[in-house]
C-alpha atoms as a PDB file:
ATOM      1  CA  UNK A   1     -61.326 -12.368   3.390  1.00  0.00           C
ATOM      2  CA  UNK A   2     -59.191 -13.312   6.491  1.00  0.00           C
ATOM      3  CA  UNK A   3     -59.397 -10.657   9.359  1.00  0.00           C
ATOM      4  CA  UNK A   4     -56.002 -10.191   9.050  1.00  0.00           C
ATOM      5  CA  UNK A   5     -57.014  -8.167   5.336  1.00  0.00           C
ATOM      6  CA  UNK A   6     -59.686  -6.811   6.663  1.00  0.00           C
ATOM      7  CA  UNK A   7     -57.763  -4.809   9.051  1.00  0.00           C
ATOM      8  CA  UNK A   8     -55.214  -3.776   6.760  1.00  0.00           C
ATOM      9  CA  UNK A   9     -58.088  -2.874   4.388  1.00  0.00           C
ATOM     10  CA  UNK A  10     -59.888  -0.627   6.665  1.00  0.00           C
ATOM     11  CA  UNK A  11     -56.659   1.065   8.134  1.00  0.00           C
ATOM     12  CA  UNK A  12     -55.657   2.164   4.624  1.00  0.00           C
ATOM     13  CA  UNK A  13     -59.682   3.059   3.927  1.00  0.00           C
ATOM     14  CA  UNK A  14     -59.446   5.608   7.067  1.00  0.00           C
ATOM     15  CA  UNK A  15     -55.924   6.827   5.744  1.00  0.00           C
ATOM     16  CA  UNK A  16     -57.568   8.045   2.434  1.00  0.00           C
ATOM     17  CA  UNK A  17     -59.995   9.897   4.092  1.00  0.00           C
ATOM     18  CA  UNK A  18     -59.846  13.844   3.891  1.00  0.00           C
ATOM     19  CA  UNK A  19     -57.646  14.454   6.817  1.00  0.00           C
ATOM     20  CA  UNK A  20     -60.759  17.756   7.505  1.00  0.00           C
ATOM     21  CA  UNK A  21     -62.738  14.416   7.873  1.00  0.00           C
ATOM     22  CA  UNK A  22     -60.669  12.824  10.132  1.00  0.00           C
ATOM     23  CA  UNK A  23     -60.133  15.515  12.835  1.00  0.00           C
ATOM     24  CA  UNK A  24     -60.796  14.620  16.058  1.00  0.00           C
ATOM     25  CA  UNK A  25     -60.798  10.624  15.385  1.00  0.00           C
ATOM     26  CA  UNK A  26     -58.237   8.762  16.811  1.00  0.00           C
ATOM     27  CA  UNK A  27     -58.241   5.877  14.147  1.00  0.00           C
ATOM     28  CA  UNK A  28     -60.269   2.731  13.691  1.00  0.00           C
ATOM     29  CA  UNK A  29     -59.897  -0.594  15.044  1.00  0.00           C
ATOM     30  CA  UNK A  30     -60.929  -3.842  14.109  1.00  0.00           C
ATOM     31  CA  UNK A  31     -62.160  -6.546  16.041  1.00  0.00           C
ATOM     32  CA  UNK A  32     -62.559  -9.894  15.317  1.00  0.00           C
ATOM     33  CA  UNK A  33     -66.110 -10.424  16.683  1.00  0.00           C
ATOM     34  CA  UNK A  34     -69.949 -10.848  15.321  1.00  0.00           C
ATOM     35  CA  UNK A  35     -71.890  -7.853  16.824  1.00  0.00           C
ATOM     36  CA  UNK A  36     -75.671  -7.159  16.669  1.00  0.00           C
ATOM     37  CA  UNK A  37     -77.941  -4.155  17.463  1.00  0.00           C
ATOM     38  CA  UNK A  38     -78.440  -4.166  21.351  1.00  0.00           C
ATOM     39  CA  UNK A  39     -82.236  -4.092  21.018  1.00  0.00           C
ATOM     40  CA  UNK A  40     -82.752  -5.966  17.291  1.00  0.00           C
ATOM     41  CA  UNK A  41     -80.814  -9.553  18.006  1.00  0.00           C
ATOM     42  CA  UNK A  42     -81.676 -10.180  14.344  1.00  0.00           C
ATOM     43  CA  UNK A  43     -79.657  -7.413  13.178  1.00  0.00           C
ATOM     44  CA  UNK A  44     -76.073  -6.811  12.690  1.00  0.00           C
ATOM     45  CA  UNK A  45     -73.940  -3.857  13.569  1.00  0.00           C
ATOM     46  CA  UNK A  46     -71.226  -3.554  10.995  1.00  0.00           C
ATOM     47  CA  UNK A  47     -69.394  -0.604  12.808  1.00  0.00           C
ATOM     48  CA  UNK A  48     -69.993   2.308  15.499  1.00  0.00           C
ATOM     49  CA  UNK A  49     -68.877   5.356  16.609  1.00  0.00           C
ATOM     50  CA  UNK A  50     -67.326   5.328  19.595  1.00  0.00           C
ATOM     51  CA  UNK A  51     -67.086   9.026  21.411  1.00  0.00           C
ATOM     52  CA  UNK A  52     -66.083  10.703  24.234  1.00  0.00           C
ATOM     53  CA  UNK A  53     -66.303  14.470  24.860  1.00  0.00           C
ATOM     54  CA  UNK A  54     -64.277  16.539  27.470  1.00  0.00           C
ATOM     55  CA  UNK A  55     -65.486  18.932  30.201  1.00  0.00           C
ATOM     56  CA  UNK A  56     -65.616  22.336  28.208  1.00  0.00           C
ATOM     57  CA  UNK A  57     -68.566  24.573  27.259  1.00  0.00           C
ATOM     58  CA  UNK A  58     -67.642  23.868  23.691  1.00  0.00           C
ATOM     59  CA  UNK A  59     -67.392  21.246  21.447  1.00  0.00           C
ATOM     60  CA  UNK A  60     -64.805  20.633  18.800  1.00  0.00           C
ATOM     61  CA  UNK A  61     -61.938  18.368  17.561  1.00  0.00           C
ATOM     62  CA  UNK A  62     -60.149  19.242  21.070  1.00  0.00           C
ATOM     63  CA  UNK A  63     -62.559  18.160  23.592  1.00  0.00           C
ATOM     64  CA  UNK A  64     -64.166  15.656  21.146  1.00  0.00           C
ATOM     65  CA  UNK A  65     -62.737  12.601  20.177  1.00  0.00           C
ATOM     66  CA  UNK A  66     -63.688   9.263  18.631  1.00  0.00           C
ATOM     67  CA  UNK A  67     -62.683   6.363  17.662  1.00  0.00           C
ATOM     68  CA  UNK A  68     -64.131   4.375  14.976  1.00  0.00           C
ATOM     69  CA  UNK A  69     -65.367   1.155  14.999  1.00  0.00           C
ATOM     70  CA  UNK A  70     -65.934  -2.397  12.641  1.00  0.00           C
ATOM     71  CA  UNK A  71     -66.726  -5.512  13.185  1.00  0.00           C
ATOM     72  CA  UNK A  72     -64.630  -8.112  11.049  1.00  0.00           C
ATOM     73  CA  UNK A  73     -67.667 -11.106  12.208  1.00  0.00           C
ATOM     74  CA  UNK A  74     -70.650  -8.746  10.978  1.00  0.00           C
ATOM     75  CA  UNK A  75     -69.019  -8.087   7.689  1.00  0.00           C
ATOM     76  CA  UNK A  76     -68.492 -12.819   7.138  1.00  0.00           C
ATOM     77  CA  UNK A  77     -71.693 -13.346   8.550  1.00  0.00           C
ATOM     78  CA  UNK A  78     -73.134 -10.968   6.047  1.00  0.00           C
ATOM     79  CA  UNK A  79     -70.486 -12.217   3.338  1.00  0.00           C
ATOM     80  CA  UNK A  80     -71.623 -15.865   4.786  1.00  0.00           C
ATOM     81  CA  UNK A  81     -75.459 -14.937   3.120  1.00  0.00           C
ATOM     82  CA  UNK A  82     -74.537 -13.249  -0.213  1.00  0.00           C
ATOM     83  CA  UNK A  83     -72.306 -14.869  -2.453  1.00  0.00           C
ATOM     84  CA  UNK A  84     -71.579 -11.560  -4.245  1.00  0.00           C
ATOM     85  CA  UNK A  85     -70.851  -9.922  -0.878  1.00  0.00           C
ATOM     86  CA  UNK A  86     -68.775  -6.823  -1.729  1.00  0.00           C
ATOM     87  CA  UNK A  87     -65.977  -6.684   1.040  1.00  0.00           C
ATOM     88  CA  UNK A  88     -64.803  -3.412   0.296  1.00  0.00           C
ATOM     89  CA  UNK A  89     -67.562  -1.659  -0.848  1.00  0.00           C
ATOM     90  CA  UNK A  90     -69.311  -2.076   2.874  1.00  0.00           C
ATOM     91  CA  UNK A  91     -66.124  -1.126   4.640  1.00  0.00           C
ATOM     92  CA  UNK A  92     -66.063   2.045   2.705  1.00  0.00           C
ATOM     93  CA  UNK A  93     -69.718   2.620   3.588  1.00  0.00           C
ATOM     94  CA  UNK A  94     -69.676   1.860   7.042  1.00  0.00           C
ATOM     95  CA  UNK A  95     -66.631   3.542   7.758  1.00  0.00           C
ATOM     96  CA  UNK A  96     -68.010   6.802   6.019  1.00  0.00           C
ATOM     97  CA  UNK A  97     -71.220   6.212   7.936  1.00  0.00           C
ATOM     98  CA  UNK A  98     -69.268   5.873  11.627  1.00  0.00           C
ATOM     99  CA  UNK A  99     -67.281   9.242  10.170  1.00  0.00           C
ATOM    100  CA  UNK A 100     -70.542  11.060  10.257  1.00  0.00           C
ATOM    101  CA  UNK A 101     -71.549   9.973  12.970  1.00  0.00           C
ATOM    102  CA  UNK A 102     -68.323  11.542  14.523  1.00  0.00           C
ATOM    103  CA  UNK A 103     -69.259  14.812  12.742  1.00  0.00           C
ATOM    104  CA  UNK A 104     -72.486  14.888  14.000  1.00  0.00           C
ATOM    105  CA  UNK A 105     -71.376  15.489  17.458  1.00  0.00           C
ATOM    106  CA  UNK A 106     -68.862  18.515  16.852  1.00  0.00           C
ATOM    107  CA  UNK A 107     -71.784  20.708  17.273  1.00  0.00           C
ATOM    108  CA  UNK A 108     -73.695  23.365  15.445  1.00  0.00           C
ATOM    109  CA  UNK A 109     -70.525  24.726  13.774  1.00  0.00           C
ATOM    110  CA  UNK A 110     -69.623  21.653  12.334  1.00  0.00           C
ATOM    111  CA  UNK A 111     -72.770  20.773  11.040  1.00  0.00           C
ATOM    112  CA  UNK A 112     -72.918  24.157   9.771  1.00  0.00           C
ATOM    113  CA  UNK A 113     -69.541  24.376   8.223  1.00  0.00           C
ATOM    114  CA  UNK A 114     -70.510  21.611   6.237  1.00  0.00           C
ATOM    115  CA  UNK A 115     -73.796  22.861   4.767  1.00  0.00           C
ATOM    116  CA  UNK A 116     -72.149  25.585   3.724  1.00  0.00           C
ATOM    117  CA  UNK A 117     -69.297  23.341   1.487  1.00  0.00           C
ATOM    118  CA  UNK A 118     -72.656  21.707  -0.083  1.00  0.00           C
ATOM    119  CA  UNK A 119     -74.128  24.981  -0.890  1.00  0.00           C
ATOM    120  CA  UNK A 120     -70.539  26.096  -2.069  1.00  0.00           C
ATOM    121  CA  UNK A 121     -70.323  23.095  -4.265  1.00  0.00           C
ATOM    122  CA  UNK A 122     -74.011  23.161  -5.235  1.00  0.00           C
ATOM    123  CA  UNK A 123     -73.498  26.412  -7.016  1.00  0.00           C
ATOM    124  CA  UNK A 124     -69.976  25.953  -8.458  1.00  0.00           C
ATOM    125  CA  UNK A 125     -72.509  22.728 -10.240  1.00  0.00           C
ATOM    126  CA  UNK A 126     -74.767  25.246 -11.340  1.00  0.00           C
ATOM    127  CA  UNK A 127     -72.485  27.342 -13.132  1.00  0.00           C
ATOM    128  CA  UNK A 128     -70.873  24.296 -14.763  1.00  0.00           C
ATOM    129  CA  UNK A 129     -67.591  24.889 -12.708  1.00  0.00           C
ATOM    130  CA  UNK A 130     -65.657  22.096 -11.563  1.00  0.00           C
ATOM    131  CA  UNK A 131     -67.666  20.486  -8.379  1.00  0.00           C
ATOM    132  CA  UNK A 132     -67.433  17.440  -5.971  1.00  0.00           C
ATOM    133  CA  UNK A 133     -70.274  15.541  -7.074  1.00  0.00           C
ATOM    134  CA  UNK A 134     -70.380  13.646  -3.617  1.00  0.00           C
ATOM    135  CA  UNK A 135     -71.237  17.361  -1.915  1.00  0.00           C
ATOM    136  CA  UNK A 136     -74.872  16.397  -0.894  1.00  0.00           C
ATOM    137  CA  UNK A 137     -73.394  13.950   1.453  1.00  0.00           C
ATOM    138  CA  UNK A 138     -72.441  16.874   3.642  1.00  0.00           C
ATOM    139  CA  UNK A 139     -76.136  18.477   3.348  1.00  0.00           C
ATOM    140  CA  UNK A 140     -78.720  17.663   5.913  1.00  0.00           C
ATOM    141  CA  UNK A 141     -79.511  13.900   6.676  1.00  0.00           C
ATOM    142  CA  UNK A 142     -83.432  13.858   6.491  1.00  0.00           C
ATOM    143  CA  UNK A 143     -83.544   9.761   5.784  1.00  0.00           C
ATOM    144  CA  UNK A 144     -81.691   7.446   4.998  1.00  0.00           C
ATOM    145  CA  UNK A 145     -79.874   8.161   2.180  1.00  0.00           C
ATOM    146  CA  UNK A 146     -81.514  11.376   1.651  1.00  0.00           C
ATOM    147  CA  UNK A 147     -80.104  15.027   2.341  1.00  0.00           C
ATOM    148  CA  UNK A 148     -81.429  17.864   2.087  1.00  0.00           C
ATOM    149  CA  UNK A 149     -78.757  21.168   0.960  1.00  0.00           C
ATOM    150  CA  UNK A 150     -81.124  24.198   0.963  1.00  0.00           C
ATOM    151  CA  UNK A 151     -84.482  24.160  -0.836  1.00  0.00           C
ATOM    152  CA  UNK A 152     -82.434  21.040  -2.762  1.00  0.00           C
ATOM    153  CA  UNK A 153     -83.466  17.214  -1.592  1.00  0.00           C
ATOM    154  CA  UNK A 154     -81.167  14.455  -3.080  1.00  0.00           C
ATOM    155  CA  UNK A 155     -82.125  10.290  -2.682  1.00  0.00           C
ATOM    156  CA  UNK A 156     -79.556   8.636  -3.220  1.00  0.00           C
ATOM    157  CA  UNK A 157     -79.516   5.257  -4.976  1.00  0.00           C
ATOM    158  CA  UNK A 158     -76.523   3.036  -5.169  1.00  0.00           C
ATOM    159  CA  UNK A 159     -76.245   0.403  -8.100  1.00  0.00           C
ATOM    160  CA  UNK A 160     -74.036  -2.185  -8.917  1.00  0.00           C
ATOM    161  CA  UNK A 161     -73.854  -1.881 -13.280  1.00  0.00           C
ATOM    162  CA  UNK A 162     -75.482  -4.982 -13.404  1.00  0.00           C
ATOM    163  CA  UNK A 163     -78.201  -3.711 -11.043  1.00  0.00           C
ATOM    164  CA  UNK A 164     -78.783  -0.935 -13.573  1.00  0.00           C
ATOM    165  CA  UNK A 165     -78.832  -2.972 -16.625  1.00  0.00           C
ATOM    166  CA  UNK A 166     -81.632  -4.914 -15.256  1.00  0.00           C
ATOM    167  CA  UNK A 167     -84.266  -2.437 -13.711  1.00  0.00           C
ATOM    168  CA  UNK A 168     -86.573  -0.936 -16.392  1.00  0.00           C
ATOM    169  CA  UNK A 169     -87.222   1.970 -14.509  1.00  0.00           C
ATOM    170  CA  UNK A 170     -85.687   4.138 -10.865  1.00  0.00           C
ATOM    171  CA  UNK A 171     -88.081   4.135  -8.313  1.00  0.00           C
ATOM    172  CA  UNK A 172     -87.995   6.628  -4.876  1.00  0.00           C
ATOM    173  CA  UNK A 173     -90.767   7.557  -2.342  1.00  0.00           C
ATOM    174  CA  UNK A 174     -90.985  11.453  -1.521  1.00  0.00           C
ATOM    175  CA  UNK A 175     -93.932  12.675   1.127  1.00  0.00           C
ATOM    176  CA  UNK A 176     -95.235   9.243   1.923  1.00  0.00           C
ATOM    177  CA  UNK A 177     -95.944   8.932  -2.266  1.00  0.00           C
ATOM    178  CA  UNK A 178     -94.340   5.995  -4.450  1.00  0.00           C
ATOM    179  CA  UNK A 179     -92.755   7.424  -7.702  1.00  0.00           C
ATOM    180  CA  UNK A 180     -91.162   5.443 -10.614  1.00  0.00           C
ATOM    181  CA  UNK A 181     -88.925   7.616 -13.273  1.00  0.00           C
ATOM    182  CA  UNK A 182     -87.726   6.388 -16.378  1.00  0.00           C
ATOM    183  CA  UNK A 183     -84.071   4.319 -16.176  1.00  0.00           C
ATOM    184  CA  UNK A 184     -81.347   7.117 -18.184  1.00  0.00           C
ATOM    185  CA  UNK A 185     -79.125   5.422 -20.916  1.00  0.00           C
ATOM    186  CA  UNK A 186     -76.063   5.728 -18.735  1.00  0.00           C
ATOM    187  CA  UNK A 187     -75.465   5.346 -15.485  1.00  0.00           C
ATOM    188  CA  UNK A 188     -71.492   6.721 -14.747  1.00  0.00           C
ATOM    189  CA  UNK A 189     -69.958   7.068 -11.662  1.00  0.00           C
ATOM    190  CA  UNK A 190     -72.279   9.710 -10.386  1.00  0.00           C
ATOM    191  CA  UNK A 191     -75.752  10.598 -12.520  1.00  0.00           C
ATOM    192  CA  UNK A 192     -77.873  13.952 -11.447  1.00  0.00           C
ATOM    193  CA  UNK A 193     -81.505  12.995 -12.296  1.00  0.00           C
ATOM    194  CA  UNK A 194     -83.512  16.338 -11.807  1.00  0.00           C
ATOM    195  CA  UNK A 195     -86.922  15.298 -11.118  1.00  0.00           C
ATOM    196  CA  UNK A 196     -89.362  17.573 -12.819  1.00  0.00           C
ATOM    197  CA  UNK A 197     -92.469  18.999 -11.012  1.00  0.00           C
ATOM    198  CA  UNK A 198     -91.526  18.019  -7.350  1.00  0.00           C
ATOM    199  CA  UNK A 199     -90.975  20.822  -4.427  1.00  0.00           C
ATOM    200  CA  UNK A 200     -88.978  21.362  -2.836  1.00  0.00           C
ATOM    201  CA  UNK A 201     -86.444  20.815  -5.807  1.00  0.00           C
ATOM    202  CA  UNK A 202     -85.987  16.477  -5.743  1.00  0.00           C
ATOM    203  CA  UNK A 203     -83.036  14.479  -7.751  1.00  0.00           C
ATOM    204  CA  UNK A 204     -82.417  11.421  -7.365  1.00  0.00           C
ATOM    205  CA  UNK A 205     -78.350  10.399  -7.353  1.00  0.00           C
ATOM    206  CA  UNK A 206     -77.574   7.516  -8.671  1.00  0.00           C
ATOM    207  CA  UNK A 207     -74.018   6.156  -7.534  1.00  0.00           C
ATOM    208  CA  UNK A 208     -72.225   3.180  -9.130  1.00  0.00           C
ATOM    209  CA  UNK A 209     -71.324   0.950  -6.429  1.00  0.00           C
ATOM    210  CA  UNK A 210     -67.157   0.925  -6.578  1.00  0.00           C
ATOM    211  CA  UNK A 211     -65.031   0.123  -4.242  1.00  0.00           C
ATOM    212  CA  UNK A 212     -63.442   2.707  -2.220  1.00  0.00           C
ATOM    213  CA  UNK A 213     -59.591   2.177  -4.574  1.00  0.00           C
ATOM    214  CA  UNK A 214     -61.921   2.312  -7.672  1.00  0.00           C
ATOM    215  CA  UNK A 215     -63.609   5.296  -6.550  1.00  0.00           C
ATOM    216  CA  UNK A 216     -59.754   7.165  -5.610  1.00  0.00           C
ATOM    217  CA  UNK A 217     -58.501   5.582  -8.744  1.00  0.00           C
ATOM    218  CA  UNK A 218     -61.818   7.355 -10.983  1.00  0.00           C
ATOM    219  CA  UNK A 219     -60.768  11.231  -9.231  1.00  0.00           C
ATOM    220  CA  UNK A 220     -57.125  10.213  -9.981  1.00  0.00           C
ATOM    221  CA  UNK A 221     -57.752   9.856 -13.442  1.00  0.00           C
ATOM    222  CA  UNK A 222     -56.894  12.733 -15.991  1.00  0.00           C
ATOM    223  CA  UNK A 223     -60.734  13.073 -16.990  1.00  0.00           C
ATOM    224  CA  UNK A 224     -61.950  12.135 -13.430  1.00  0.00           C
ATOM    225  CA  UNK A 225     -65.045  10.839 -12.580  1.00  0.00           C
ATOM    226  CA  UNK A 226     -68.184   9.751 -15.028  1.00  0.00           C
ATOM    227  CA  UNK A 227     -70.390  12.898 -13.529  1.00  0.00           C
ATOM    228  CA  UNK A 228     -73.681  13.078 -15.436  1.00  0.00           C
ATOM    229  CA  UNK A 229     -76.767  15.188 -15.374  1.00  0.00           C
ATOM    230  CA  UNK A 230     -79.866  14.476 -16.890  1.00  0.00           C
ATOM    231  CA  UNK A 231     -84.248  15.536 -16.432  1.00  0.00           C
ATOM    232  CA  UNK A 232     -86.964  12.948 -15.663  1.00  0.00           C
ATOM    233  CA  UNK A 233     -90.952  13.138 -15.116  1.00  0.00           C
ATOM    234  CA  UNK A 234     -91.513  11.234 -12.119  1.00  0.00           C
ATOM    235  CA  UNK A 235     -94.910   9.235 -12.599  1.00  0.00           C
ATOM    236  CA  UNK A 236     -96.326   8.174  -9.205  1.00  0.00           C
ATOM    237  CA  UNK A 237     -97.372   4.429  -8.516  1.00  0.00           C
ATOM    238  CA  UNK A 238    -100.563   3.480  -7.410  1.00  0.00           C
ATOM    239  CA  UNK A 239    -102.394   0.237  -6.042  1.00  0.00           C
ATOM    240  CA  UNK A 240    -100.798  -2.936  -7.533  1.00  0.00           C
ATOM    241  CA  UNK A 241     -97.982  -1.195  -9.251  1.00  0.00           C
ATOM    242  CA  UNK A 242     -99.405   0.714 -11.397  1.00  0.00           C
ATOM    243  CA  UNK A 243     -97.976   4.198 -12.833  1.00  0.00           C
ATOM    244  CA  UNK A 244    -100.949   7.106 -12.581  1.00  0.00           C
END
């Protein structure tokens, strides 16, 4: 992918962002350059946040502002190492990722505005109303890749379908403990797996790895998105593999 795409790609990636999303971010730009992590040489920075906040006693989308980052040399040099290197699927990402960042530092009331979406949506699932399936994103980050809405934890796992066809069985650490649940039938766009006997409350989400015009394209369609639920006994692993 020339930089030339890439740019165009991630402009139209930040334009189909939620404009509540967006607030406060100026735009992204693009540059041309490899960049690594300023105290891991060995490790690339795809993108950053980039944010500067005003002189007031509060912060918001007025005296906040960022501008988002992503670096078209990171994203070949990775490309450069994996032949199935997924272009847009790791703009998406990182762009989302920089986005939260922004989020992040709009304050208490931001942070709590969106825990209280996730609980919103959390329930709405509950009572088998119509939900965004993507609302523990906007819980509390507590790892990476895990979020925590409530008394609710969600890991999420992202899989390619041939990555899913292959494993024999989902595996997720929880309280410094190795656990391996049985792979479900299906995987779908988005797949609930309520783990049974954990606390607080654990599922694991599994997320088919899409690009980010696949994933408009699925919540375009008249049926939407593949959402599915389904239960699983996690079985923890022990020394050399082994389920106890």
């Amino acid at each position: 992918m020339t930089f030339e795409e890439f740019s165009r790609l991630a402009q139209e990636a930040f334009q189909s962002v939620p404009e509540a999303y967006r607030e406060g971010v100026e735009g992204v730009t693009t540059i041309e350059a490899l960049e690594t992590h300023p105290e891991l040489p060995g490790v690339l920075t795809m993108g950053e946040c980039r944010t500067q906040a005003f002189n007031s006693q509060w912060q918001g989308p007025e005296t906040t502002r960022s501008r988002v980052v992503l670096y078209y040399g990171s994203f070949r040099r990775m490309a450069e190492d994996q032949p199935n290197f997924d272009w847009e699927g790791e703009l998406w990402e990182t762009l989302t990722h920089e986005l939260r960042h922004h989020l992040e530092s709009l304050a208490d009331e931001y942070a709590l505005e969106a825990m209280d979406y996730a609980v919103d949506e959390s329930f709405k699932r509950e009572q088998g109303a119509p939900f965004d399936p993507w609302y523990f994103q906007w819980g509390e980050p507590v790892g990476e890749g895990v979020y925590q809405v409530e008394d609710e934890v969600y890991i999420e796992r992202v899989l390619t379908e041939a990555e899913f066809d292959r494993v024999e069985g989902i595996e997720f650490s929880w309280k410094d403990q190795s656990y391996r649940l049985s792979r479900p039938q299906e995987l779908g766009d988005v797949h609930f797996i309520v783990v049974d006997g954990t606390e607080p409350y654990v599922q694991i989400v599994l997320v088919r790895r899409t690009s980010w015009r696949q994933r408009l394209r699925g919540v375009q369609r008249s049926g939407g998105l593949s959402v599915l639920e389904s239960r699983a006994e996690a079985r923890r692993i022990v020394a050399n593999g082994e389920e106890a």
